[in-house]
Protein backbone atom coordinates (compact mmCIF):
# COMPACT_ATOMS: atom_id res chain seq x y z
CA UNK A 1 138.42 108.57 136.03
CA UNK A 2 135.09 109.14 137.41
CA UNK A 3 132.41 106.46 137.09
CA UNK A 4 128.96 107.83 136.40
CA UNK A 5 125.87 106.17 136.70
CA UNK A 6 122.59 108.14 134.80
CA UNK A 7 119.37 107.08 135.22
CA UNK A 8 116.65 108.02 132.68
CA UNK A 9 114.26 105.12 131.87
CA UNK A 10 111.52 106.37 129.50
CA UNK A 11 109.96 106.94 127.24
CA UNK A 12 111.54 106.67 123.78
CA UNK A 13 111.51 110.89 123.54
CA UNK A 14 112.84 111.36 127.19
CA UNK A 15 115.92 108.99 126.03
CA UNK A 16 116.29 110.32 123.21
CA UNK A 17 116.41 113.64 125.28
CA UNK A 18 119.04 112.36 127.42
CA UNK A 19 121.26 111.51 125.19
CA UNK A 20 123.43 114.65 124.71
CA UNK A 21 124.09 114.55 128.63
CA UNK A 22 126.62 111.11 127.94
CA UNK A 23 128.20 113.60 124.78
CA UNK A 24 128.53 116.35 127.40
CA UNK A 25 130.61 114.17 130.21
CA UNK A 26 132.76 112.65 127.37
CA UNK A 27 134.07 116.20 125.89
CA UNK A 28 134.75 117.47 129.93
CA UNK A 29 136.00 113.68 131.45
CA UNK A 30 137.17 111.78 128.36
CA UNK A 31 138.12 108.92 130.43
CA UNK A 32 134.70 108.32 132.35
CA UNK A 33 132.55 105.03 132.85
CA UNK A 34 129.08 105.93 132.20
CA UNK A 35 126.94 103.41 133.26
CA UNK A 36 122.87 104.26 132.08
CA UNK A 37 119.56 102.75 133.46
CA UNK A 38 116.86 102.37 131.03
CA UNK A 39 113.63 100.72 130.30
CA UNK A 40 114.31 97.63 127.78
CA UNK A 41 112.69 98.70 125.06
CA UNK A 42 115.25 101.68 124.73
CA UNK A 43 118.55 99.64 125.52
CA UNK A 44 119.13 99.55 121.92
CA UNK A 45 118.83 103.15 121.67
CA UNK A 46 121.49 104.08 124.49
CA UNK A 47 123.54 101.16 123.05
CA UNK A 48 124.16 103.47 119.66
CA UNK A 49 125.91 106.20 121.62
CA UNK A 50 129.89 105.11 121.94
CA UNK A 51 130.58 106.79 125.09
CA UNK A 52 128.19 104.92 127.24
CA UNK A 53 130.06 101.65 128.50
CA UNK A 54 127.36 100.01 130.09
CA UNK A 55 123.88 99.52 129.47
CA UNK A 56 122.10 98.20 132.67
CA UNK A 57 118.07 97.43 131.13
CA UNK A 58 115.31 97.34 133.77
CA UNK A 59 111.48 96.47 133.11
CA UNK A 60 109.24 98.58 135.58
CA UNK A 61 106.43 99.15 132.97
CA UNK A 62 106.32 94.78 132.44
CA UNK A 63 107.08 94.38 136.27
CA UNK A 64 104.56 96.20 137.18
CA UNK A 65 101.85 94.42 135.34
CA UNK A 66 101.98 91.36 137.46
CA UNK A 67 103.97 92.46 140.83
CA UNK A 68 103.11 88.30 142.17
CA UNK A 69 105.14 86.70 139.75
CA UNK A 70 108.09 85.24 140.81
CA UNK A 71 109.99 85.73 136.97
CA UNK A 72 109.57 89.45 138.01
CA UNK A 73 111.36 89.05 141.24
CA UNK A 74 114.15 86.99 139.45
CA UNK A 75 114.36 89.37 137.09
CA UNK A 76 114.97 92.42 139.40
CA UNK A 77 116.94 90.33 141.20
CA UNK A 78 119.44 90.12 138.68
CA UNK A 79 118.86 93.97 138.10
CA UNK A 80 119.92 94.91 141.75
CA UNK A 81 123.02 92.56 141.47
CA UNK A 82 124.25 94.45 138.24
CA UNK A 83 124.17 97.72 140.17
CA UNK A 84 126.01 96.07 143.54
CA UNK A 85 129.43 95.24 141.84
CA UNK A 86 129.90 98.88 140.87
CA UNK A 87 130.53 102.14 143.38
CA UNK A 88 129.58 105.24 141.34
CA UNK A 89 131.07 108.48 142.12
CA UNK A 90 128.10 110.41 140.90
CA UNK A 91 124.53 108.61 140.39
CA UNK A 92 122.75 111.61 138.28
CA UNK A 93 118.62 111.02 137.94
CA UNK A 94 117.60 113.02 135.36
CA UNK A 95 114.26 111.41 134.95
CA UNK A 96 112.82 113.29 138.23
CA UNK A 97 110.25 110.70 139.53
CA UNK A 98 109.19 108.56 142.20
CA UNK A 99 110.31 105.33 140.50
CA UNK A 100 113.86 106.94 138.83
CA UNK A 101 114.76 108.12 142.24
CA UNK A 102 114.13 104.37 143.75
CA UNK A 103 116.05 103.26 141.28
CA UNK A 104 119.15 105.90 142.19
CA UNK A 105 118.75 104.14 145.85
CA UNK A 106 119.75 101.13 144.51
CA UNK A 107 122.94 101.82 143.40
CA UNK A 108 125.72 102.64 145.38
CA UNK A 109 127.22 106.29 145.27
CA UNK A 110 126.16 109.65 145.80
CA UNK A 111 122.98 110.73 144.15
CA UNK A 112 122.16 113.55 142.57
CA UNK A 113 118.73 114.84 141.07
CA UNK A 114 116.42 117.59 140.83
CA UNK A 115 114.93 119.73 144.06
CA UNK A 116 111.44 119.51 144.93
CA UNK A 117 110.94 122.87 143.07
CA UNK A 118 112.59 121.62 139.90
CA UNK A 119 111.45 117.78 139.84
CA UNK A 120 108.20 116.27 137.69
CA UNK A 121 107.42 114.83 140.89
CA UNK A 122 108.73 116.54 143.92
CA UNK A 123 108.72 113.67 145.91
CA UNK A 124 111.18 112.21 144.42
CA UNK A 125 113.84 114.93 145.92
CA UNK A 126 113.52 113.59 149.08
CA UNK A 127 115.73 110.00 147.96
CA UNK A 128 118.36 111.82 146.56
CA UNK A 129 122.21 112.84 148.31
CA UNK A 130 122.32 115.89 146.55
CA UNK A 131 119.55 118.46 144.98
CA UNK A 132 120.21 120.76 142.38
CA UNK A 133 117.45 123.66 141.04
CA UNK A 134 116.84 123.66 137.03
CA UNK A 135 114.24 125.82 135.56
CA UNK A 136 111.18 123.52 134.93
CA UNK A 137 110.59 126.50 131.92
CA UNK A 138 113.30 125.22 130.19
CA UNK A 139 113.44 122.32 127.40
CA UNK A 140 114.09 118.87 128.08
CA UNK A 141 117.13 118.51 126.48
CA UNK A 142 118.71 121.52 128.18
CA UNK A 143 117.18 120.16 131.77
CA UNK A 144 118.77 117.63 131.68
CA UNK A 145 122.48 119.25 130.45
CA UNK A 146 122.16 121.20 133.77
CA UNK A 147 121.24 118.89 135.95
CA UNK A 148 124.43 116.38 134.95
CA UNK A 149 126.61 119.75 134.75
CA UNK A 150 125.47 120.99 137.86
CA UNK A 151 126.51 117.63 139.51
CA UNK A 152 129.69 117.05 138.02
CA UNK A 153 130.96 120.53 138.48
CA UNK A 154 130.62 122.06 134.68
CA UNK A 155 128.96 124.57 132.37
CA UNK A 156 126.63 123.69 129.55
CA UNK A 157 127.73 125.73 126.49
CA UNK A 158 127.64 124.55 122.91
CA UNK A 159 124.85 123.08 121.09
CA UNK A 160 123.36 119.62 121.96
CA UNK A 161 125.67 116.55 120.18
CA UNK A 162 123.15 113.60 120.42
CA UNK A 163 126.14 111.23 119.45
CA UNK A 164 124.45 108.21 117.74
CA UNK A 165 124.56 107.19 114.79
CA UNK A 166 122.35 104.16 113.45
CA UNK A 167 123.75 100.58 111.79
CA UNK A 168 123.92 100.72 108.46
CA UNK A 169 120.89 99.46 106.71
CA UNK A 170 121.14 96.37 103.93
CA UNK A 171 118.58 97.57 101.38
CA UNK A 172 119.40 99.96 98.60
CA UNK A 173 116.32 102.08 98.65
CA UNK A 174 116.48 105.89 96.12
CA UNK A 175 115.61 108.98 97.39
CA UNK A 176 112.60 108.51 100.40
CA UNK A 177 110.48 110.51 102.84
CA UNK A 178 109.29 109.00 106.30
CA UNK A 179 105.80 109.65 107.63
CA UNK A 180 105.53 109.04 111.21
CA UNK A 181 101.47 108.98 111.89
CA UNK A 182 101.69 106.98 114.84
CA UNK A 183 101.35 108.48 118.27
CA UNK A 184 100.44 107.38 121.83
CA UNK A 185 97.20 109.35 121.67
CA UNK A 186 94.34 109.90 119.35
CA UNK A 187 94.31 113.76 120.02
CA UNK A 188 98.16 113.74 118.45
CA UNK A 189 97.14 112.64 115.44
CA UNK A 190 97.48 114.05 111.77
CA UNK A 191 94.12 113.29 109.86
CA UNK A 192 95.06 110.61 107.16
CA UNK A 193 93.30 112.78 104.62
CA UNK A 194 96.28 115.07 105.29
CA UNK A 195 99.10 112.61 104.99
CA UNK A 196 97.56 111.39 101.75
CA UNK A 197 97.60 115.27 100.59
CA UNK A 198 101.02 115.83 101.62
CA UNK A 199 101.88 112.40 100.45
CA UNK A 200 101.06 113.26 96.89
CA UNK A 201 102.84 116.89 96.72
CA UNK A 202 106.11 114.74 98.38
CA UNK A 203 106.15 112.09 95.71
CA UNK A 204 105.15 114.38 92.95
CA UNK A 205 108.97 115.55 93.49
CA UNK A 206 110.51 112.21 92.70
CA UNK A 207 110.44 110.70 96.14
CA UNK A 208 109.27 107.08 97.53
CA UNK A 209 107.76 107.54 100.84
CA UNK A 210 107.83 105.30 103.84
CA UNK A 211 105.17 104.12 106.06
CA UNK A 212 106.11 102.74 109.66
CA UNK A 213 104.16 101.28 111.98
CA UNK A 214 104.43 99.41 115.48
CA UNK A 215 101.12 97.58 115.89
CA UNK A 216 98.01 96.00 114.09
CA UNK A 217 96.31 99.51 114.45
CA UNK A 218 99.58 101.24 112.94
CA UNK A 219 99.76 99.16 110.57
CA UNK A 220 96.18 98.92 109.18
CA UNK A 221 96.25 103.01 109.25
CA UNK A 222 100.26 103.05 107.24
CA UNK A 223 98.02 100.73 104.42
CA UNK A 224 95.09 103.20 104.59
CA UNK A 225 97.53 106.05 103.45
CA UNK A 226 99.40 103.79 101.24
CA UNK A 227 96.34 102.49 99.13
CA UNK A 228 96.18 106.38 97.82
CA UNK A 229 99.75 106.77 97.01
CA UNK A 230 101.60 104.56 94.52
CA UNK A 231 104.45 105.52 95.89
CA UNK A 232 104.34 104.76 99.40
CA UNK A 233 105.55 101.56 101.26
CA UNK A 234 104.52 99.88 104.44
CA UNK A 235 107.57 98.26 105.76
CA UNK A 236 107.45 95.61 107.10
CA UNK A 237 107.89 95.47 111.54
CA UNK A 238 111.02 96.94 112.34
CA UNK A 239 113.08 96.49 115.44
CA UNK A 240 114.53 99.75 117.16
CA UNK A 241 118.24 99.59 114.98
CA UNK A 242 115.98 98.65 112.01
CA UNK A 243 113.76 101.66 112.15
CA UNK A 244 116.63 104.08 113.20
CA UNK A 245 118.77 102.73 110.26
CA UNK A 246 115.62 103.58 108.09
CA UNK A 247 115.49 107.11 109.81
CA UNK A 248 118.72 107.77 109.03
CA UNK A 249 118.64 107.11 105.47
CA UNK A 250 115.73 109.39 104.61
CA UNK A 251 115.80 112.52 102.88
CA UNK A 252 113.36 114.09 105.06
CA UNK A 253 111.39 113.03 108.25
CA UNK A 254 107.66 113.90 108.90
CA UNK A 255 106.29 112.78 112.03
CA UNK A 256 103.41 113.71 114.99
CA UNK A 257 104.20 113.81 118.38
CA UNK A 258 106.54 110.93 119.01
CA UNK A 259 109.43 109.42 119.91
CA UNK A 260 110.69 108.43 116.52
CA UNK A 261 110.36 111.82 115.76
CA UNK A 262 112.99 113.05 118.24
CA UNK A 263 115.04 110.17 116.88
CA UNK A 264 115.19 111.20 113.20
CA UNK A 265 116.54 114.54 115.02
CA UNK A 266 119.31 113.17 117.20
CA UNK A 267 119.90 111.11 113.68
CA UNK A 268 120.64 114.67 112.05
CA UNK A 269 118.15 114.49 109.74
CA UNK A 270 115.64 117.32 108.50
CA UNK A 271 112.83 116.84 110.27
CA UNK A 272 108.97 118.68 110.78
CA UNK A 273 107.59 117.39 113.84
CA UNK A 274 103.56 118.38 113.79
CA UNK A 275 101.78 119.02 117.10
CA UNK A 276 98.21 118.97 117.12
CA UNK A 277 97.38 118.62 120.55
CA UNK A 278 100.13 119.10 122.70
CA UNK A 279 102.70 122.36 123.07
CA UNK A 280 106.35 121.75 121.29
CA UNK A 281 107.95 124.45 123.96
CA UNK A 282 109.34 122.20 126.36
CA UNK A 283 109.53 118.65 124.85
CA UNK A 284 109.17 120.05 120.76
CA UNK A 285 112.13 118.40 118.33
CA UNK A 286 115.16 119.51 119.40
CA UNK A 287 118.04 120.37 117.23
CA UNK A 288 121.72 119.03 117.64
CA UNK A 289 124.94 120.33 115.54
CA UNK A 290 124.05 120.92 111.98
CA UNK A 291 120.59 119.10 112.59
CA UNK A 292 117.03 120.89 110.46
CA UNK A 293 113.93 120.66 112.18
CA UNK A 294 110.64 122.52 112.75
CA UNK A 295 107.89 122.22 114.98
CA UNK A 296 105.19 123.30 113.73
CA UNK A 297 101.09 123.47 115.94
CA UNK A 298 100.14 123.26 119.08
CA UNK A 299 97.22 122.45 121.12
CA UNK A 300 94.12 123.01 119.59
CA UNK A 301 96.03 124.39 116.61
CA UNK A 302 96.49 121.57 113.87
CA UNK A 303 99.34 122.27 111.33
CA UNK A 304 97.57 122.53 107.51
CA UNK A 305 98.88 120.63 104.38
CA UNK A 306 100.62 124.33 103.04
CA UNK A 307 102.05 125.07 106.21
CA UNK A 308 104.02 121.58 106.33
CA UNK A 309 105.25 121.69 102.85
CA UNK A 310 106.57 124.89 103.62
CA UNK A 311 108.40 124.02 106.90
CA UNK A 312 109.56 120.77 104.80
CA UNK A 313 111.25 122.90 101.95
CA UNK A 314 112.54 125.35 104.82
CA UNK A 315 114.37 122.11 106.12
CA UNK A 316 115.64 120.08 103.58
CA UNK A 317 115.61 122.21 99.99
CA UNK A 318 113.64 122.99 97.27
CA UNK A 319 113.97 119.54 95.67
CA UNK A 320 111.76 118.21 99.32
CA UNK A 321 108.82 119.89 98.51
């Protein structure tokens, strides 16, 4: 029974990502410990997928914004001394930096991660026991597939199985759309004149429609949209389970460039993922077993109102759009 330690921190789409790499040990080594390091923010996210046995949180991005105080140093203190009880046989990186391949050097076992050629940042090569080459033309999802099966000795094959599955949610809600607006950058974003169009074509079909946010600015933009449609709701905030239990109850996802959009995915829902900025190739929705989704722009080509309600009917039926 091999024990496996992976290491793939951030950000909520590069987890997300990562996740078919724990489905891909269990079906080849159904008695493995997989271990996983990850940001905090996500530990709720890894938690959902039953084949990883422990989740070991760390906190580089709040660490690192006050590197003097001593909480910090208690706190990866404790971090180092949940690594130390544990030899792993194989301690995969599939993160490819600087600070994921520090972190591999903290654990004990042999580590394996991308080469020089094949890493985000080649530096990061140099700290681990083992290198392996993986097409940086490739997609995220299948990068990181080949780097775990190219350590542990196996072939990647079938489509992705993201393995989670959300809690179940408490409220009764009918039929619902989600529209995920919010993004990490201004250049991602869908005009709201948009989401109000598309809004009103969704709800015209008999569906409620779902307004997320994560912060003051979020939230201020989800009421915005929500003024114009009567049938639109602006939950209130919502915890990582919360929002994936919302996700996974929705008739059809819509969503920018963001990591809640690559979580309605690995959720199996239909999903169109809209790209206004940035290039879907290599980190664009990916679909698991049975999963729906389309990505639909690029950069400096913004997905129109038709176009969406097109890809959305494509996805989930007639009766979605």
């Amino acid at each position: 029974m091999p024990n496996i330690l992976l290491i793939k921190t951030s950000s909520l789409g590069d987890v997300v990502h990562n996740l078919p790499v724990v489905s891909d040990i269990r079906a080849r080594f159904p008695n493995a410990r997989i271990d996983w390091v990850v940001e905090e923010a996500y530990r709720d996210i890894v938690g959902m997928h039953t084949g990883v046995h422990r989740v070991i949180p760390v906190a580089l991005r709040r660490w690192r914004g006050n590197v003097l105080n001593p909480a910090h140093w208690r706190e990866f203190g404790h971090f180092r001394r949940a690594l130390s009880g544990m030899r792993y046989d194989f301690v995969i990186d599939t993160q490819g930096l600087i600070k994921s391949a520090l972190l591999a050097r903290a654990a004990s076992g042999t580590r394996h991660g991308y080469a020089s050629a094949s890493a985000r940042e080649p530096l990061a090569a140099k700290f681990y026991d083992v290198v392996h080459v993986v097409a940086r033309d490739l997609h995220a999802v299948l990068r990181n597939r080949r780097l775990a099966g190219l350590a542990l000795g196996y072939k990647v094959q079938a489509a992705p199985d993201y393995g989670i599955a959300a809690p179940a949610g408490a409220e009764e809600r009918g039929p619902y759309c989600m529209l995920l607006h919010s993004t990490s950058r201004a250049d991602k974003l869908w005009p709201e004149a948009a989401w109000v169009q598309l809004g009103g074509e969704i709800a015209r079909q008999g569906y409620s429609l779902l307004l997320p946010w994560g912060d003051a600015a979020e939230r201020e933009r989800s009421e915005r949209i929500a003024v114009a449609l009567p049938a639109a709701v602006v939950p209130p905030a919502l915890d990582i389970p919360g929002i994936a239990s919302m996700l996974s109850g929705a008739h059809a996802v819509i969503g920018v460039d963001t990591g809640l959009t690559h979580l309605a995915a690995a959720l199996g829902r239909p999903v169109v993922a809209l790209y206004c900025d940035t290039h879907p190739g290599l980190t664009g929705v990916y679909a698991g077993h049975g999963a729906r989704v389309r990505n639909l722009g690029d950069r400096d080509l913004m997905p129109e109102v038709g176009e969406v309600l097109a890809a959305l009917q494509e996805v989930a039926g007639e009766s979605a759009a």
